[in-house]
Protein backbone atom coordinates (compact mmCIF):
# COMPACT_ATOMS: atom_id res chain seq x y z
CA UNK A 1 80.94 70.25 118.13
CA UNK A 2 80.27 72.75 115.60
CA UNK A 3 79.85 71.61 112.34
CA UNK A 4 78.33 68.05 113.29
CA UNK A 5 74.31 67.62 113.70
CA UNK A 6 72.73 66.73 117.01
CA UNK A 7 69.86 65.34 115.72
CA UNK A 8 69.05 62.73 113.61
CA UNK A 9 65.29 61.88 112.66
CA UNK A 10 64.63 58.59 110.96
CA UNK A 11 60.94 58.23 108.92
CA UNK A 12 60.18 55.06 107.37
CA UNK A 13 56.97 55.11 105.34
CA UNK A 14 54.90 54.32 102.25
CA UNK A 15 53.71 57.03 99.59
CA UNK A 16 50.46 56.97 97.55
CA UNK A 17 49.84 58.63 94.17
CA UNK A 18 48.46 61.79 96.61
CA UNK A 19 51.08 63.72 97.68
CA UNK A 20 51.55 63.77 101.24
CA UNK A 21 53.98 66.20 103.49
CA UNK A 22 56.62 64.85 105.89
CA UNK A 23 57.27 67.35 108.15
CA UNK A 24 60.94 67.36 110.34
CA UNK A 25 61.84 68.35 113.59
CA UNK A 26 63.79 71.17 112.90
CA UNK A 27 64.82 72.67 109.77
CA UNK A 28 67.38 69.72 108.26
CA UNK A 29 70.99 70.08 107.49
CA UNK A 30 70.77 67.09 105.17
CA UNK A 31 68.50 64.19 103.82
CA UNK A 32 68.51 61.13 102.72
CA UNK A 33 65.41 59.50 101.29
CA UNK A 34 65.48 55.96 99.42
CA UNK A 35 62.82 54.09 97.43
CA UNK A 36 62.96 50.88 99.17
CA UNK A 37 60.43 48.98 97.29
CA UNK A 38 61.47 45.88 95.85
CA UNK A 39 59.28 46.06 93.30
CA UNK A 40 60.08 47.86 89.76
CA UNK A 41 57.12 49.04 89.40
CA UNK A 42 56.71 52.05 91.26
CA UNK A 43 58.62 55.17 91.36
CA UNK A 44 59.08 57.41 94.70
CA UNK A 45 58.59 60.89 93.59
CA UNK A 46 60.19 63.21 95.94
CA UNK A 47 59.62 67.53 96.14
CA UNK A 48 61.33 69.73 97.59
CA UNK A 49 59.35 72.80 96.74
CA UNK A 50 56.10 72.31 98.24
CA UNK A 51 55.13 69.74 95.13
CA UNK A 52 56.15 71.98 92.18
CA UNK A 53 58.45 69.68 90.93
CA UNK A 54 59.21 65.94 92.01
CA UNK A 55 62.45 63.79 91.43
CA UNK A 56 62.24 60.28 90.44
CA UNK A 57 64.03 57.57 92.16
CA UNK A 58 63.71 54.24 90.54
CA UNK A 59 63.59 50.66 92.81
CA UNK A 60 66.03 50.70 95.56
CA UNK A 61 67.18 54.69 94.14
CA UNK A 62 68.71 56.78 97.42
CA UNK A 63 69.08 60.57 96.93
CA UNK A 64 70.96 62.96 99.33
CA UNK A 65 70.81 66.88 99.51
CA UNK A 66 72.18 69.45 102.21
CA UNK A 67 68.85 71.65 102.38
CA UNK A 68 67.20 74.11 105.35
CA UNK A 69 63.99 72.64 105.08
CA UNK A 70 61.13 71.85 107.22
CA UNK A 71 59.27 69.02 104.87
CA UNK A 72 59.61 67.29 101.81
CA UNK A 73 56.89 65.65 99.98
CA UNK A 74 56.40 62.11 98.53
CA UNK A 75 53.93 60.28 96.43
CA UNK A 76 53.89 57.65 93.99
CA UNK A 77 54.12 57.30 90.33
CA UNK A 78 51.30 54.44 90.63
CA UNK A 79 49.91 52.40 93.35
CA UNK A 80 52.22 52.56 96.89
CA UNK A 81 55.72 52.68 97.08
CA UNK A 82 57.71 52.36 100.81
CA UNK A 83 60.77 55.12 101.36
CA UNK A 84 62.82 55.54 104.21
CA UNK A 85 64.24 58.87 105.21
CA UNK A 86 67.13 59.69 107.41
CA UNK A 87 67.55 63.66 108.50
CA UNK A 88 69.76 65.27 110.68
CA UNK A 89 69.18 68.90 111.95
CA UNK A 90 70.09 70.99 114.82
């Protein structure tokens, strides 16, 4: 069905204060990556620009973008922070 994503590609992890590269399937329609730590006090910094710039998400933050990429990176404001990351792509 045009239109709708055959592929979905689920990555659960935890990020360190080095910046590390997760690296899809295919290039993604859309993702959605959430700072699942319970914990307030570490951020999930998230690039998508090969780690020019990062966007904060706070404690239990989700962000979603429509993007043709083929990686994102993550890291940590301090110490380790768990994400979880849900793309779909062709």
């Amino acid at each position: 069905m045009p239109g709708i994503s055959r592929n979905v590609q689920h990555l659960n992890g935890s990020a360190n204060t080095t910046a590390s590269t997760l690296t899809f399937a295919g290039p993604a329609r859309s993702i959605l990556i959430q700072n699942t730590e319970q914990s307030a006090a570490n951020d999930l910094l998230v690039s998508f620009d090969g780690g020019v710039n990062f966007k904060t998400l706070k404690r239990l933050a989700a962000f979603e973008i429509e993007a043709r990429l083929l990686a994102i990176q993550v890291k940590s404001s301090a110490g380790s922070v768990a994400y979880e990351a849900v793309v779909t792509h062709d």
